[in-house]
Protein backbone atom coordinates (compact mmCIF):
# COMPACT_ATOMS: atom_id res chain seq x y z
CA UNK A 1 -87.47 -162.84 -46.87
CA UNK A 2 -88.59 -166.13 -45.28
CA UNK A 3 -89.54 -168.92 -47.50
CA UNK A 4 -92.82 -170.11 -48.57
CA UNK A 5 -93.37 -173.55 -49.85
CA UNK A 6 -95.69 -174.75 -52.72
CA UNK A 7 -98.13 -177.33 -51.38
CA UNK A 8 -95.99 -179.91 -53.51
CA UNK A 9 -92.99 -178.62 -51.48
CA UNK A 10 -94.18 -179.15 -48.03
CA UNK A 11 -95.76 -182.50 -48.89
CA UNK A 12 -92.04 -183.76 -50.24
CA UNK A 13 -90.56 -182.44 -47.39
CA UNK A 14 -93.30 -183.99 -45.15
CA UNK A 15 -91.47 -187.96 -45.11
CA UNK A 16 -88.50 -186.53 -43.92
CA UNK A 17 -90.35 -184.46 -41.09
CA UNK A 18 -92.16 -187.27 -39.64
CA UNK A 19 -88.70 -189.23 -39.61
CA UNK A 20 -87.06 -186.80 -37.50
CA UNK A 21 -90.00 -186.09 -35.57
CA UNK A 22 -89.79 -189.61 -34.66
CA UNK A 23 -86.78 -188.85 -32.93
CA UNK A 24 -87.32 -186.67 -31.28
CA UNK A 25 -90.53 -188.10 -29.64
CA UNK A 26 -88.51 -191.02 -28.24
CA UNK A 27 -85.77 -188.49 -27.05
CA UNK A 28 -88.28 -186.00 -24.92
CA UNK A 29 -89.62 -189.73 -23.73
CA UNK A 30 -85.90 -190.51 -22.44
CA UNK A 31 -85.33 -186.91 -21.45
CA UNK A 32 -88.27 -186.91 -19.22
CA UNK A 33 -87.73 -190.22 -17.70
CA UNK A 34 -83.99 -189.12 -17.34
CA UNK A 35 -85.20 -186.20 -15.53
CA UNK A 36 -87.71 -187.51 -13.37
CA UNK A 37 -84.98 -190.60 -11.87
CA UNK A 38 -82.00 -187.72 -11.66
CA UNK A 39 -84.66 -185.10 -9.43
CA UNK A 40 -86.16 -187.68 -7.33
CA UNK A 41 -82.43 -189.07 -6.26
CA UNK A 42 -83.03 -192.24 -8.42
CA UNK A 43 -81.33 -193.70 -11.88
CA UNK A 44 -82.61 -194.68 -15.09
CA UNK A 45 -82.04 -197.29 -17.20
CA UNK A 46 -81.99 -194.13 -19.52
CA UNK A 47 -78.81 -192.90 -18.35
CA UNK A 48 -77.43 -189.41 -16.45
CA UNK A 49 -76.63 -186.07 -17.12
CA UNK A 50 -74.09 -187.58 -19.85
CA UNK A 51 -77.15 -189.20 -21.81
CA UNK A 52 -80.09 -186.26 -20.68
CA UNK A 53 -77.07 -183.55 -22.45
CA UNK A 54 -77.01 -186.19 -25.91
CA UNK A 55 -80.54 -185.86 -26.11
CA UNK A 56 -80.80 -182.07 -25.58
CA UNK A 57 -78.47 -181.58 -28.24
CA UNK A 58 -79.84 -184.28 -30.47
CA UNK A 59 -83.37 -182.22 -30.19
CA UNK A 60 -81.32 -178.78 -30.89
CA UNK A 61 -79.91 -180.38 -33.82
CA UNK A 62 -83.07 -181.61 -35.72
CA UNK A 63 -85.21 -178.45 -34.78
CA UNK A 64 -82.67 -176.62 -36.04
CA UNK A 65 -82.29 -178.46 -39.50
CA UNK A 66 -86.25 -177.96 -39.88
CA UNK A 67 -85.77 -174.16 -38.90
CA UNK A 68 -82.98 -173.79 -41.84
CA UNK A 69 -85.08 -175.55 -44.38
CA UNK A 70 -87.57 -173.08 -43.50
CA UNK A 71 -90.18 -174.66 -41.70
CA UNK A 72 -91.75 -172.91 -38.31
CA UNK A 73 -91.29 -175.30 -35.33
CA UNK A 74 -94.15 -174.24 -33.25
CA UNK A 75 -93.15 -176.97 -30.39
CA UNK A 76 -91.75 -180.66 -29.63
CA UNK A 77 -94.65 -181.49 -27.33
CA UNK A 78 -95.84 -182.50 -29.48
CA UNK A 79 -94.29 -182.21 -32.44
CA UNK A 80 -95.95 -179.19 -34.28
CA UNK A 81 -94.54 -177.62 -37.57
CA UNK A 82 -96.05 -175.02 -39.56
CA UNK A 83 -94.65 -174.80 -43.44
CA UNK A 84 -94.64 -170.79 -44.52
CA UNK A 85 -96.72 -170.48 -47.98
CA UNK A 86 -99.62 -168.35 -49.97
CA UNK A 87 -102.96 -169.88 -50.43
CA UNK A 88 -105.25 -167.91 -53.10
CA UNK A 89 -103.03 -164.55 -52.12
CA UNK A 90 -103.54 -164.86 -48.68
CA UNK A 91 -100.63 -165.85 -46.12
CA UNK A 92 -101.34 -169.13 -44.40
CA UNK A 93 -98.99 -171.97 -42.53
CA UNK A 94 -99.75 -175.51 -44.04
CA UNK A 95 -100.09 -176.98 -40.72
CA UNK A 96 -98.54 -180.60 -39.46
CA UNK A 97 -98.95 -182.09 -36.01
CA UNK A 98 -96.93 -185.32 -34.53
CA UNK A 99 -99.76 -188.05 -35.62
CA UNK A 100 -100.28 -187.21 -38.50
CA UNK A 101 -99.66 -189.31 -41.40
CA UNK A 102 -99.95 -186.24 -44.37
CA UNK A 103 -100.13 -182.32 -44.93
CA UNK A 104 -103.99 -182.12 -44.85
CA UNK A 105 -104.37 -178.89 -42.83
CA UNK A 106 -103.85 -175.21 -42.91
CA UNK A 107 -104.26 -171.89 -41.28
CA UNK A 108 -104.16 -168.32 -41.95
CA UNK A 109 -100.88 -166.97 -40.24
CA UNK A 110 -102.34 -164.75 -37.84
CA UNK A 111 -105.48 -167.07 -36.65
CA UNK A 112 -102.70 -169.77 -35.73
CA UNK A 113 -103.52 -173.77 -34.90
CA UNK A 114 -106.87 -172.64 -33.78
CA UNK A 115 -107.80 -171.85 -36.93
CA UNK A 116 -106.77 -175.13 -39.31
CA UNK A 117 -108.82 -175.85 -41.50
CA UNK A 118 -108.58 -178.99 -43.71
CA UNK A 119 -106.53 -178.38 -47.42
């Protein structure tokens, strides 16, 4: 069975989110600059396929961590995580976005992100 967090849990785990999310905005930033020099025959300042590889992996890494914590990584661009948990019986996904300074949102699992609604 797939975990489901207490409010309390999500909202401790939230600090630690936004850190890594961090990340990983300023490595799709690199990635696409990276990408953009190496198909238009230029360089970056960025690096090569040596660096654009780092950063892949880097990515993996983190989204990977959140996935074996539990939390739902719905996408890096941006940064969208959805925490598994039970609101007054009913299955929902306590809802972060990149931006976002706190867990303040929700939705019920099968309306997805268009249907947050504020905790």
């Amino acid at each position: 069975m797939d975990r489901l967090f207490t409010l309390d849990e999500a909202r401790a785990l939230l600090p630690g989110v936004i850190h890594d999310a961090a990340e990983v905005i300023a490595a799709r930033a690199d990635l696409a600059e990276i990408d953009f020099a190496r198909r238009s025959g230029g360089r970056s300042e960025r690096g090569g396929l040596p660096e654009l590889k780092g950063l892949q992996a880097r990515i993996e890494e983190i989204v990977s961590g959140w996935s074996e914590q539990g939390i739902e990584v719905k996408g890096i661009a941006p940064v969208l995580v959805d925490f598994p948990a039970v609101l007054d019986g009913v299955s929902v996904r306590l809802c972060w976005i990149e931006g976002e300074r706190e867990l303040g949102w929700y939705h019920r699992t099968e309306l997805g992100f268009a249907g947050r609604r504020p905790l």
